[in-house]
C-alpha atoms as a PDB file:
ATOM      1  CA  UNK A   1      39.281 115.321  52.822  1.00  0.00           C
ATOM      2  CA  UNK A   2      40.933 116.119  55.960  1.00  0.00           C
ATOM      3  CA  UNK A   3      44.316 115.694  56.696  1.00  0.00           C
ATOM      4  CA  UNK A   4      45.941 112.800  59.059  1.00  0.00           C
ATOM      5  CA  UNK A   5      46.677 115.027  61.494  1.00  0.00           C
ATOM      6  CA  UNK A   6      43.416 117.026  61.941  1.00  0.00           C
ATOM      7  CA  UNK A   7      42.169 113.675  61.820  1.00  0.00           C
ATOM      8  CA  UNK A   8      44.170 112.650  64.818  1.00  0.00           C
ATOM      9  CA  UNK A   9      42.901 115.759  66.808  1.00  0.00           C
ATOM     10  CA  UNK A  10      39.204 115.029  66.219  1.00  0.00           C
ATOM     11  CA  UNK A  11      39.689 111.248  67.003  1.00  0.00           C
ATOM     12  CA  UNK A  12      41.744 111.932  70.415  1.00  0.00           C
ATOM     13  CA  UNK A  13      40.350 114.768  72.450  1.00  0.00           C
ATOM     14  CA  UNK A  14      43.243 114.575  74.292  1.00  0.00           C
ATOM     15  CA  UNK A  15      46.001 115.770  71.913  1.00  0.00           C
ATOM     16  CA  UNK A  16      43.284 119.029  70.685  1.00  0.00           C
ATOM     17  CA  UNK A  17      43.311 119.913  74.558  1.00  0.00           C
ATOM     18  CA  UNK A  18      46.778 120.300  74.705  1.00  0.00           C
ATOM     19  CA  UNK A  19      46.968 121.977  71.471  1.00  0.00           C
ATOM     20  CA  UNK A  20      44.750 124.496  73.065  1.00  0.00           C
ATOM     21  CA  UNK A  21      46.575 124.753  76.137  1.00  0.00           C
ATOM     22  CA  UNK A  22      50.211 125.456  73.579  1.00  0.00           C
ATOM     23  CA  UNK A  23      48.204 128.551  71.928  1.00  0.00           C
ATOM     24  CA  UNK A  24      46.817 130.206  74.984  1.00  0.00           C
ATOM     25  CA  UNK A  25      50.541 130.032  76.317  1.00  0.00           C
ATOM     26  CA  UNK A  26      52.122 130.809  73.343  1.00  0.00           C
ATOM     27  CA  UNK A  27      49.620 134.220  73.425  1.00  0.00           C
ATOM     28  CA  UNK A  28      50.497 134.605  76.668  1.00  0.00           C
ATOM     29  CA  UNK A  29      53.894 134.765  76.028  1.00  0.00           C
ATOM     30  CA  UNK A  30      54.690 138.424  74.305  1.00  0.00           C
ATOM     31  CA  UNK A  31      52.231 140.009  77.189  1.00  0.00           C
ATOM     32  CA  UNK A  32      54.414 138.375  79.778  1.00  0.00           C
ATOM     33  CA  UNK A  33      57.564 139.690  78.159  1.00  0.00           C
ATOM     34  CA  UNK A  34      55.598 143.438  77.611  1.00  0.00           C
ATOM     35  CA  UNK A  35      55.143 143.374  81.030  1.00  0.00           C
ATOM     36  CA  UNK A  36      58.651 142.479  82.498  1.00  0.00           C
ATOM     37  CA  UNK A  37      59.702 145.650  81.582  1.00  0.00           C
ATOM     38  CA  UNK A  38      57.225 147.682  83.369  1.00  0.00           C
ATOM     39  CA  UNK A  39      56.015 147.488  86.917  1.00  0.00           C
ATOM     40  CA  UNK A  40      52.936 145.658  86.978  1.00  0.00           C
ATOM     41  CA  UNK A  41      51.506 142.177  85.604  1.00  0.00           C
ATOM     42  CA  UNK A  42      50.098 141.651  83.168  1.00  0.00           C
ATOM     43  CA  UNK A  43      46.088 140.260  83.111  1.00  0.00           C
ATOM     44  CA  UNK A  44      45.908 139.316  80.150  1.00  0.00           C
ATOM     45  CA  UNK A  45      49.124 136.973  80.576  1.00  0.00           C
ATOM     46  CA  UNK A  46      47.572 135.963  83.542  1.00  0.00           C
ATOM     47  CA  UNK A  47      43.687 135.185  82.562  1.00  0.00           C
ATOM     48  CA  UNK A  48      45.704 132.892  79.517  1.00  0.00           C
ATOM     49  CA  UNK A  49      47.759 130.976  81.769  1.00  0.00           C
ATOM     50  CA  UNK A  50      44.978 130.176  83.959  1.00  0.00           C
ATOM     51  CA  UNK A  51      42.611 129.264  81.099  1.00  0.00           C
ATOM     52  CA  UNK A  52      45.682 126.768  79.588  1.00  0.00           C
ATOM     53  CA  UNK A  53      45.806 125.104  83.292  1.00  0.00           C
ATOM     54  CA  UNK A  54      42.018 124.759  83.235  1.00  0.00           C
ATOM     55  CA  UNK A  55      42.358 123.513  80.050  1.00  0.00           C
ATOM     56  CA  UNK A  56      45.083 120.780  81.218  1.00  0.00           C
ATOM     57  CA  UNK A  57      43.381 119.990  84.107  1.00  0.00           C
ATOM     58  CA  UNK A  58      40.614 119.204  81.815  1.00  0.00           C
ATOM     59  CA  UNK A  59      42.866 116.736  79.880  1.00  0.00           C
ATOM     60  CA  UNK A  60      44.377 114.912  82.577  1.00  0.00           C
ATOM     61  CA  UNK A  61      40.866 114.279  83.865  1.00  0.00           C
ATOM     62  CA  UNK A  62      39.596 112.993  80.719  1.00  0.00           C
ATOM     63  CA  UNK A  63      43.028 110.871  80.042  1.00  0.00           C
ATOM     64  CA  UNK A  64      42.562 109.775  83.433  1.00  0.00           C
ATOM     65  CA  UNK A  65      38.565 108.577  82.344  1.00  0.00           C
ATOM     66  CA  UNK A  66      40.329 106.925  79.311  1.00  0.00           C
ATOM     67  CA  UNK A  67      42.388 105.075  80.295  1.00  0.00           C
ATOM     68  CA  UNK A  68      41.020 104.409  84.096  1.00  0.00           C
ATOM     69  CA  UNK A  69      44.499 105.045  85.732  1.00  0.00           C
ATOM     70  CA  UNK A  70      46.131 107.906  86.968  1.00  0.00           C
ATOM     71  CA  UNK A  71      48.034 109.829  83.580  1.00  0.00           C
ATOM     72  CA  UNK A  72      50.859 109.288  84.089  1.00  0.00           C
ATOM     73  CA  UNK A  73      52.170 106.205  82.265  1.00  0.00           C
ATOM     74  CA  UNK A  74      54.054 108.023  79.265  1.00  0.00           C
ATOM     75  CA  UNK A  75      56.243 110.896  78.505  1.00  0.00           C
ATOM     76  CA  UNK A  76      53.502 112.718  77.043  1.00  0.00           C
ATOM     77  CA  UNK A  77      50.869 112.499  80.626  1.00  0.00           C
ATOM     78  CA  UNK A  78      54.015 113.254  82.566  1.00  0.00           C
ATOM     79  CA  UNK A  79      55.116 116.341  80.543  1.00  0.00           C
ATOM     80  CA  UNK A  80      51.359 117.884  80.616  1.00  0.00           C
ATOM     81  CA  UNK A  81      51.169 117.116  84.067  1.00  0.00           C
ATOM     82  CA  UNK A  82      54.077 118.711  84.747  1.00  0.00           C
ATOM     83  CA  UNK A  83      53.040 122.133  82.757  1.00  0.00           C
ATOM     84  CA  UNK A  84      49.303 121.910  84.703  1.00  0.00           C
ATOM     85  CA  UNK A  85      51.892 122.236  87.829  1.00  0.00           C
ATOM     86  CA  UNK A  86      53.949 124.743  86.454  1.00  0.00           C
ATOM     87  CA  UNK A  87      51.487 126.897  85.760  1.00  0.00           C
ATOM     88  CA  UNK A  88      49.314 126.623  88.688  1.00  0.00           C
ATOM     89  CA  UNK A  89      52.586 127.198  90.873  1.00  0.00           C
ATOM     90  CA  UNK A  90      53.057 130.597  88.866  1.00  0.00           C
ATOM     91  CA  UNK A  91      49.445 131.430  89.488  1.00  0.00           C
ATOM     92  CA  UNK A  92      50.205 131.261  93.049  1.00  0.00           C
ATOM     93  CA  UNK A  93      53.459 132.905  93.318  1.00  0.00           C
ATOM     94  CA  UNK A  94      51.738 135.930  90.980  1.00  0.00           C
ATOM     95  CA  UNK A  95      48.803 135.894  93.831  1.00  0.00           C
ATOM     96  CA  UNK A  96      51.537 135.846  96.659  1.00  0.00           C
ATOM     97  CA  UNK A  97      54.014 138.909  94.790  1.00  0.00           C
ATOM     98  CA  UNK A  98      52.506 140.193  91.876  1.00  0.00           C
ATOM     99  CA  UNK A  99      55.676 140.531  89.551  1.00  0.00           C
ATOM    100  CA  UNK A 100      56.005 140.397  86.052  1.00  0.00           C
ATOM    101  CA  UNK A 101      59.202 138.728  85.924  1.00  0.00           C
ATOM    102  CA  UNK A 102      57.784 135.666  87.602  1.00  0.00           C
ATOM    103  CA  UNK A 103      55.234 135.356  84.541  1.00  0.00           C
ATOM    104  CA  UNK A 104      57.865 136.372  82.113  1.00  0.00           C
ATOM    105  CA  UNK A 105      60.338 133.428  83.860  1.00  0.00           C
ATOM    106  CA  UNK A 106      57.805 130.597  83.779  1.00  0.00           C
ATOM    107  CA  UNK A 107      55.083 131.108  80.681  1.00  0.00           C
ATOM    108  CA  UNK A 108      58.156 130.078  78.269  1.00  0.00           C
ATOM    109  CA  UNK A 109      59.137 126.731  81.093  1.00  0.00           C
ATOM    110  CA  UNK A 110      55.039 126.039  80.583  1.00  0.00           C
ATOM    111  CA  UNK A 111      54.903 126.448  76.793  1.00  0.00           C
ATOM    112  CA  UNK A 112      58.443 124.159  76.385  1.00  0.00           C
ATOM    113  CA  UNK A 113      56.964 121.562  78.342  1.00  0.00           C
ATOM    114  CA  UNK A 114      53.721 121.401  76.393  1.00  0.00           C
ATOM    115  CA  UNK A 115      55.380 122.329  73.044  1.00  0.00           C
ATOM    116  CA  UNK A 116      57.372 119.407  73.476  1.00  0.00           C
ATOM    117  CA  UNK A 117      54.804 116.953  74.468  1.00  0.00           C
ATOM    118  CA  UNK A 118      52.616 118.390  71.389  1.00  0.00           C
ATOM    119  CA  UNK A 119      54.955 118.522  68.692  1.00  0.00           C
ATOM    120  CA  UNK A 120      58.203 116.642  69.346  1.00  0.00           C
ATOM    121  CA  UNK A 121      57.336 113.129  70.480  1.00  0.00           C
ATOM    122  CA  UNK A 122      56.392 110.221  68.408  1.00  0.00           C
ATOM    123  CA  UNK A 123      52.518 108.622  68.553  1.00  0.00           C
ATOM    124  CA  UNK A 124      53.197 105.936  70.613  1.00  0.00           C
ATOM    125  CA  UNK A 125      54.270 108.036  73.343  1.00  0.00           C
ATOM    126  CA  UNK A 126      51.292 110.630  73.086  1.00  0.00           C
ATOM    127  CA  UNK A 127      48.845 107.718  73.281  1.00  0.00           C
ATOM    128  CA  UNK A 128      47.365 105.835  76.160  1.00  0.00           C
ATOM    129  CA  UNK A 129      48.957 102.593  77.333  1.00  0.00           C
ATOM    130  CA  UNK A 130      47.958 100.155  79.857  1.00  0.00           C
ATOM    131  CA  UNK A 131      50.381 100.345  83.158  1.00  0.00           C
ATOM    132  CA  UNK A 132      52.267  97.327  83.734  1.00  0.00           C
ATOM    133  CA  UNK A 133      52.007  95.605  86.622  1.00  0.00           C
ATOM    134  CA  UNK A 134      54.349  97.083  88.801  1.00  0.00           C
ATOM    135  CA  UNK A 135      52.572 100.211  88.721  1.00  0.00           C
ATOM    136  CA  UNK A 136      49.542  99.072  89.527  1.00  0.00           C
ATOM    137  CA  UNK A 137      49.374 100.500  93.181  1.00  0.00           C
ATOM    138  CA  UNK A 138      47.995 103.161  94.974  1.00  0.00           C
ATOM    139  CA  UNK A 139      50.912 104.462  95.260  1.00  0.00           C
ATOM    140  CA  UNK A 140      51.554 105.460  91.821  1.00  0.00           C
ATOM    141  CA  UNK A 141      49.089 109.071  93.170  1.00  0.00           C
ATOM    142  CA  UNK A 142      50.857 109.516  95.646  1.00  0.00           C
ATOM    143  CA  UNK A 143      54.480 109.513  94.769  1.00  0.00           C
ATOM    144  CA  UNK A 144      54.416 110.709  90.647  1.00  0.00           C
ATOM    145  CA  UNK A 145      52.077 113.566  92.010  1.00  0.00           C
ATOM    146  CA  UNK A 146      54.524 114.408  94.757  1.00  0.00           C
ATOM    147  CA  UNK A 147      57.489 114.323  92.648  1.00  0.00           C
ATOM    148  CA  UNK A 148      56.281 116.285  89.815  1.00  0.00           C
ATOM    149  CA  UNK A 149      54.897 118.822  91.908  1.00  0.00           C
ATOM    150  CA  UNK A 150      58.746 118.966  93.216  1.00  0.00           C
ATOM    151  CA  UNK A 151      59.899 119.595  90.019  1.00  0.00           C
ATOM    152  CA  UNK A 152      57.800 122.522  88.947  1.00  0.00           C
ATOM    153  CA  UNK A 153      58.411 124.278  92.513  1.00  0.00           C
ATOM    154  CA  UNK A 154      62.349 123.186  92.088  1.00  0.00           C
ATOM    155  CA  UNK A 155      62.785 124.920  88.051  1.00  0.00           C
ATOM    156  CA  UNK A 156      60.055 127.793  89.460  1.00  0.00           C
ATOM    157  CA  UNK A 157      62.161 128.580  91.663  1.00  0.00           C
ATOM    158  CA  UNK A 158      65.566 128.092  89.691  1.00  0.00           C
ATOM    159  CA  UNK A 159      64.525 130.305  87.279  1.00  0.00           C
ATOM    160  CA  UNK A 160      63.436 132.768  89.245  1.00  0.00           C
ATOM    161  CA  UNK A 161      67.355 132.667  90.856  1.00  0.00           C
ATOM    162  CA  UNK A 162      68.839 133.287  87.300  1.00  0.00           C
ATOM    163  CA  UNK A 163      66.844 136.326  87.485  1.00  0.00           C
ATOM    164  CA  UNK A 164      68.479 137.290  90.588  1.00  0.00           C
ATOM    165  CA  UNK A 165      71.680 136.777  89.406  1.00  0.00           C
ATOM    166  CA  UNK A 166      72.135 138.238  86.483  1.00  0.00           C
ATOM    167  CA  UNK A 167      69.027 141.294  86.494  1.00  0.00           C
ATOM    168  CA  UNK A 168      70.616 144.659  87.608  1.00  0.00           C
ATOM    169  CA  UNK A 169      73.767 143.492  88.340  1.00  0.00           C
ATOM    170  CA  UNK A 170      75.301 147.027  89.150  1.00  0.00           C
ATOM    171  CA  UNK A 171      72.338 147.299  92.277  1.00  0.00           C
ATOM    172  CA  UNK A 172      73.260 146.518  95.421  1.00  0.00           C
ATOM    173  CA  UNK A 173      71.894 143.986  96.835  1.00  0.00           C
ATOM    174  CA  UNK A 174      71.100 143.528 100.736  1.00  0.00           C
ATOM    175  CA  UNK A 175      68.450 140.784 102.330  1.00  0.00           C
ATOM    176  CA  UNK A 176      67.397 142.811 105.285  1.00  0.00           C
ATOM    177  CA  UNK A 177      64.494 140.163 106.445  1.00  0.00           C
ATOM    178  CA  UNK A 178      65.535 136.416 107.285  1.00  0.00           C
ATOM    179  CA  UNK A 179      65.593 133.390 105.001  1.00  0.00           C
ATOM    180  CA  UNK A 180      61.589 132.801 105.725  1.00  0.00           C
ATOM    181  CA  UNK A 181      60.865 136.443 104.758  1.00  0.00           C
ATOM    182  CA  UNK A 182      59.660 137.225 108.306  1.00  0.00           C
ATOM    183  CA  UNK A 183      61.572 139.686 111.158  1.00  0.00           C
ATOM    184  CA  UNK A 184      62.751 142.527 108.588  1.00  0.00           C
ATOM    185  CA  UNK A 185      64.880 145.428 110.119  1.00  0.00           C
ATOM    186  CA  UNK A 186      63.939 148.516 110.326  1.00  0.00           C
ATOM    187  CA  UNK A 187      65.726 151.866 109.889  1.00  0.00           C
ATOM    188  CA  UNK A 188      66.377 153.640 112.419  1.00  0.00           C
ATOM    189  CA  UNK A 189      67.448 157.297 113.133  1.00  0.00           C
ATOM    190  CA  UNK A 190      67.815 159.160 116.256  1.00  0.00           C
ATOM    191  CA  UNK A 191      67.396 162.991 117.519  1.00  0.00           C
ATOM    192  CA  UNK A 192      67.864 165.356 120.089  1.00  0.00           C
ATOM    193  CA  UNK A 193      64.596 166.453 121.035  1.00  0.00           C
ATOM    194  CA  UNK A 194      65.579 168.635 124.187  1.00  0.00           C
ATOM    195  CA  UNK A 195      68.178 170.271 125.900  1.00  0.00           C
ATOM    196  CA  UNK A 196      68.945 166.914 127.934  1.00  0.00           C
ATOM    197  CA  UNK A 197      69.804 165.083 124.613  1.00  0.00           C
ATOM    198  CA  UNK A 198      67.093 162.564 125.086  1.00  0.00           C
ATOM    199  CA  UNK A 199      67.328 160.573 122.321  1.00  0.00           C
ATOM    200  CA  UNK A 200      64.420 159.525 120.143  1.00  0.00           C
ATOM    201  CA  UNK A 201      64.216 156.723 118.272  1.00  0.00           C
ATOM    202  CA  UNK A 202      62.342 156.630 114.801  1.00  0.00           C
ATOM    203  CA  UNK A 203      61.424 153.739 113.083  1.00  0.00           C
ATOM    204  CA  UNK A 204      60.536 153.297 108.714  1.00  0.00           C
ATOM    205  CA  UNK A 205      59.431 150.891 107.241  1.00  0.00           C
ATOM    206  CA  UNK A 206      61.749 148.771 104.880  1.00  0.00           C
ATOM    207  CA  UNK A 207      60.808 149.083 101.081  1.00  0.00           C
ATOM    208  CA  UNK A 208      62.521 145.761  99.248  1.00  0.00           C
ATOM    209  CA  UNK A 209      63.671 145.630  95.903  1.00  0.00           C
ATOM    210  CA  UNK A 210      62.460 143.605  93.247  1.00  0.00           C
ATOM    211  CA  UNK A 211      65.119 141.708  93.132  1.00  0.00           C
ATOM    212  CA  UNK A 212      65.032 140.723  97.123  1.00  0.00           C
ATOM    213  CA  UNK A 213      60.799 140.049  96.592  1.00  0.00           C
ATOM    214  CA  UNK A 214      62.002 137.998  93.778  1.00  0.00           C
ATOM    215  CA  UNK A 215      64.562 136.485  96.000  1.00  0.00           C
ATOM    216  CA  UNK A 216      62.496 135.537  98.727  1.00  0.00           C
ATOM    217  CA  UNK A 217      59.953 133.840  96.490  1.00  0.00           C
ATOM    218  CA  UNK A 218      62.915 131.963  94.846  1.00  0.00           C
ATOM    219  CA  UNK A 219      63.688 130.889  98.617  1.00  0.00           C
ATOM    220  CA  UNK A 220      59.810 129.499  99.312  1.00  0.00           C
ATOM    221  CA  UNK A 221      59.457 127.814  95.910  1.00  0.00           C
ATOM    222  CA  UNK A 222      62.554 125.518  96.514  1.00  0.00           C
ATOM    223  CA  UNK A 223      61.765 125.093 100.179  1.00  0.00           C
ATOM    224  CA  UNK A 224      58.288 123.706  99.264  1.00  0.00           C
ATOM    225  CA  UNK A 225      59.618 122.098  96.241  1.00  0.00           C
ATOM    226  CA  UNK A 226      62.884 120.142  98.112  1.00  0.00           C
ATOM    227  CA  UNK A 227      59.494 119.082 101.199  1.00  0.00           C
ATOM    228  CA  UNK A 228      57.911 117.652  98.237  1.00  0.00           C
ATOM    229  CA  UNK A 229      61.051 115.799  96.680  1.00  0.00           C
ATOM    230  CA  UNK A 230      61.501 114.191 100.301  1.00  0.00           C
ATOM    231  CA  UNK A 231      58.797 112.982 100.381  1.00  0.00           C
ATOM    232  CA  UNK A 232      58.322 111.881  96.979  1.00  0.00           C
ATOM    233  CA  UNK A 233      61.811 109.858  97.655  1.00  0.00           C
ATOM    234  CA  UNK A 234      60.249 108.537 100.451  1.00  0.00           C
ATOM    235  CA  UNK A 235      57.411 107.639  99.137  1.00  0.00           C
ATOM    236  CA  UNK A 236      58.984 106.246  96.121  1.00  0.00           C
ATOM    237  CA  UNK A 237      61.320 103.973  98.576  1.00  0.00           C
ATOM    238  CA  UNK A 238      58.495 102.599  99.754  1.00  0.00           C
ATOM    239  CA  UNK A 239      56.732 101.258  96.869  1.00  0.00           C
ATOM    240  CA  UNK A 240      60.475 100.125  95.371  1.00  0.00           C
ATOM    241  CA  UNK A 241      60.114  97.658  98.121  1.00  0.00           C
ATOM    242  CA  UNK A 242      56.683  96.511  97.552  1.00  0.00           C
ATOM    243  CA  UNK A 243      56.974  96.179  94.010  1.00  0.00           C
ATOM    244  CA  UNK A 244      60.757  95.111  93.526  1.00  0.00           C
ATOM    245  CA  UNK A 245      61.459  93.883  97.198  1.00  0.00           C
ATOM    246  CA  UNK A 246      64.582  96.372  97.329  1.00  0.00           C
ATOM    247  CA  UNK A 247      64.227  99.705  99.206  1.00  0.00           C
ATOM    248  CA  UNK A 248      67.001 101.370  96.552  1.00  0.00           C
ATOM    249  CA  UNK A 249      68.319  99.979  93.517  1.00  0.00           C
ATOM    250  CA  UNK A 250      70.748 102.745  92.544  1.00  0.00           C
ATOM    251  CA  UNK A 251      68.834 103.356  89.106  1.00  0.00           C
ATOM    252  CA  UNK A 252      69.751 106.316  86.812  1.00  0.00           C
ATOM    253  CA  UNK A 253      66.650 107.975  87.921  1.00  0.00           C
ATOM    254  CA  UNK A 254      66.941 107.393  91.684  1.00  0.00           C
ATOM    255  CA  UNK A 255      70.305 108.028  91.510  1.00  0.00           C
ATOM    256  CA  UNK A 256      70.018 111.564  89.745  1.00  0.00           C
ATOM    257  CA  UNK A 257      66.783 112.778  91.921  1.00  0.00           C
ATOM    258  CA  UNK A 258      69.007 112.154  95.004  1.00  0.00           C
ATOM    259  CA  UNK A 259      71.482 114.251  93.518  1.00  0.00           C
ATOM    260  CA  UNK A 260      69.141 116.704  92.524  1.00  0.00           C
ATOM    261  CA  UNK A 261      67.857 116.595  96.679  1.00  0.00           C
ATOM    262  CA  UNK A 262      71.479 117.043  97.300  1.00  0.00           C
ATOM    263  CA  UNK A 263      72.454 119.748  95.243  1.00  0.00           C
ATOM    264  CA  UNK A 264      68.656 121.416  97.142  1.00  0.00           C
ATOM    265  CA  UNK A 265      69.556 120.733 100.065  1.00  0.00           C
ATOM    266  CA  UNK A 266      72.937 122.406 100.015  1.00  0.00           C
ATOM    267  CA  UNK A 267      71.220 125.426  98.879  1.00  0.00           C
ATOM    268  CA  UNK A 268      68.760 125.650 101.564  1.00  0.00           C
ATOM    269  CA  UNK A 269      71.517 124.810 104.192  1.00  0.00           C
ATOM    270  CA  UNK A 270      74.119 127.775 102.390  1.00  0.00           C
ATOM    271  CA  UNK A 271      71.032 130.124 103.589  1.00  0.00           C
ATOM    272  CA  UNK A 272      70.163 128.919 107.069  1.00  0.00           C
ATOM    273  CA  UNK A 273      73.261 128.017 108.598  1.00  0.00           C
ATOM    274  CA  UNK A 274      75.757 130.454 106.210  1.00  0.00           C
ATOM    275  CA  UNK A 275      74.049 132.726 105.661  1.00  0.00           C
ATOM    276  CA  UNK A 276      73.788 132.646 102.054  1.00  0.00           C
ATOM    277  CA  UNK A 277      71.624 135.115  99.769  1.00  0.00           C
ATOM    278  CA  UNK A 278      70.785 136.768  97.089  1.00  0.00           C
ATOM    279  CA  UNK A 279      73.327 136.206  94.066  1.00  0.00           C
ATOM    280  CA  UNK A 280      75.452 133.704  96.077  1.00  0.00           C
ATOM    281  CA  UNK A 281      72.833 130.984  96.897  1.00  0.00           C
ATOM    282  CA  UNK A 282      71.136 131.888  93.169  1.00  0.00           C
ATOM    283  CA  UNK A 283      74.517 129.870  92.003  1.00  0.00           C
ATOM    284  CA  UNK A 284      73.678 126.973  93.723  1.00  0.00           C
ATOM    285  CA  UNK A 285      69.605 126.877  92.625  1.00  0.00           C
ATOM    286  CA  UNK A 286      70.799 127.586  89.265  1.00  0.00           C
ATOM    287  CA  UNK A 287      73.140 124.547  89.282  1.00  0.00           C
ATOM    288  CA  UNK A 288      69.768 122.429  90.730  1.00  0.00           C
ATOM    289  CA  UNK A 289      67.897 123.237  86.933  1.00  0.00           C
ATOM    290  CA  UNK A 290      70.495 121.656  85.479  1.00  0.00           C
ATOM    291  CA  UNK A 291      70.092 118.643  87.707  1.00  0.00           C
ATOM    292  CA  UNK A 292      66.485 118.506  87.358  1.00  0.00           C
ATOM    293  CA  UNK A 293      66.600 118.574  83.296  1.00  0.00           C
ATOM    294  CA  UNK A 294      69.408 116.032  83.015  1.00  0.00           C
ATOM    295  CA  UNK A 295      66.636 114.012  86.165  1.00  0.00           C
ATOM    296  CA  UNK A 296      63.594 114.091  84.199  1.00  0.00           C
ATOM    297  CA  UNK A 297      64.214 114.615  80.645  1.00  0.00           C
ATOM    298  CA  UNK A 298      67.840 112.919  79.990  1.00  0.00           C
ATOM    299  CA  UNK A 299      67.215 109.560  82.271  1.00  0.00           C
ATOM    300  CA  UNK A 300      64.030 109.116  80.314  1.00  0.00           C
ATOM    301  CA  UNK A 301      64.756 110.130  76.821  1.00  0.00           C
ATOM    302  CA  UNK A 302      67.554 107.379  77.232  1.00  0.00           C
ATOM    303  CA  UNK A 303      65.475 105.285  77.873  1.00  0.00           C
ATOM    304  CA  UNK A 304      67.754 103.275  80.784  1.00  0.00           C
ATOM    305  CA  UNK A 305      66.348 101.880  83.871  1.00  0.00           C
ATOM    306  CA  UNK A 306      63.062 101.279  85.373  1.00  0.00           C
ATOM    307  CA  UNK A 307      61.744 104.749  85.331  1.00  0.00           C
ATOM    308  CA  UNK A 308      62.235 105.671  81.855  1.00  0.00           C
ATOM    309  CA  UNK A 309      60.236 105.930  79.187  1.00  0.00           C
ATOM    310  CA  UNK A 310      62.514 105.220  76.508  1.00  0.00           C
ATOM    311  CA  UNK A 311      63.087 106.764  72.832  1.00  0.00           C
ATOM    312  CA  UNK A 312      66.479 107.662  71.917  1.00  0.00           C
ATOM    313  CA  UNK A 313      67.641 103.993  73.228  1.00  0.00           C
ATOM    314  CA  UNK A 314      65.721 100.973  73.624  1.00  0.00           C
ATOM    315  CA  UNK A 315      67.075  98.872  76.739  1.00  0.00           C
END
């Protein structure tokens, strides 16, 4: 006889996809951490993570054939959406700098995320539900796509900050390249070469620390991530109007992603205009992850206002 919740996993496809996708992360995880202390990434971390994000792309895809609508109408779709986007934005940060700590930093925001969506929510949020008629819209693509594609940039590149803060705090720590990564000095050195003491110049190359790579990934992640959010914002102004006739309604949600662009946007100014890097602008990303968890997981947990999904509460 087989047990209900085997039973559960054979009947819904769905839920034994993301059950796969947990254990190839949770593998993943010690080789990440191996890895972070030596120099090089890990494969094998890498060939899991991008098996588990073919393996949620796979269940969105089928959801999405399920149910005929995009999958995102519960807290389960949205929080195995949002690990299919945290992982592929690892993948490409890993192909961009290959550094362990980026794998070490966002395997274990991955495996939360789909550990959570697995394991800690009740049925009737892990199943499929009709949308209701407000979300019926084509924009429902565009704007939840946009958004959660914001957030995993936005925590990818929060985490990665904390690193910067607090690894190797006894190292000093220079940017000598602009914001964008792009124009880095070079050191120079000069010689006498006769006896007129004409000067030659010699030029190195710069060698960057971790930390600074790190650094400057941090930078792109949350620049591409806060584009996104805009957007999304936009986006999701947009459809407020065509679904609820009011541009912005000041719910908890709206009100708490425009902090969260805020709180972005005064990190990306700190760099451009102050000058801002390194540890000093990683305070200010790391005080955006806390605005993106109480965004996303408080306002809906609650359950209060339009764009929640509601458990703790019932409104």
């Amino acid at each position: 006889m087989k047990l209900p919740f085997i039973q559960i996993l054979f009947d819904d496809p769905v839920l034994l996809l993301g059950l796969v996708a947990f254990f190839l992360l949770l593998i993943a995880l010690p080789f990440a951490f191996w890895a972070a202390g030596g120099n090089k990434c890990s494969q094998v971390a890498t060939t899991l993570v991008a098996l588990s994000n073919f393996t949620l792309t796979s269940l969105l895809i089928l959801r999405w054939w399920q149910s005929g609508h995009f999958p995102i109408s519960n807290l389960y779709e949205s929080l195995c959406f949002l690990t299919w986007a945290c992982t592929l934005t690892q993948l490409l940060l890993e192909r961009s700098l290959p550094s362990p700590f980026v794998s070490a930093a966002v395997t274990p925001l991955g495996l939360l995320c789909i550990a959570f969506a697995s394991f800690a929510l009740p049925d009737r949020l892990q199943e499929a539900s009709p949308l209701v008629p407000a979300l019926r819209s084509s924009w429902l693509v565009m704007h939840v796509s946009v958004v959660m594609c914001s957030y995993s940039a936005l925590l990818v590149g929060s985490l990665l900050s904390i690193i910067v803060l607090f690894k190797d705090r006894s190292q000093d720590f220079q940017i000598r390249s602009s914001s964008m990564g792009i124009g880095g000095f070079r050191n120079t050195k000069s010689e006498i070469v006769s006896s007129n003491s004409i000067n030659e110049l010699s030029l190195s190359s710069v060698n960057f620390s971790r930390l600074e790579q790190l650094d400057s990934l941090s930078y792109r992640s949350i620049t591409v991530g806060f584009l996104l959010l805009t957007i999304g914002l936009i986006s999701g102004a947009v459809w407020a109007n065509e679904a609820w006739g009011s541009w912005w309604s000041w719910d908890p949600k709206e009100t708490w992603a425009l902090i969260c662009w805020l709180v972005y946007a005064a990190y990306l100014h700190t760099r451009l205009s102050k000058g801002w890097q390194g540890r000093k602008s990683a305070i200010v990303s790391s005080a955006g992850l806390i605005v993106i968890i109480i965004c996303y997981i408080g306002v809906n947990l609650l359950g209060v206002g339009l764009h929640s999904y509601g458990w703790f509460f019932n409104t």
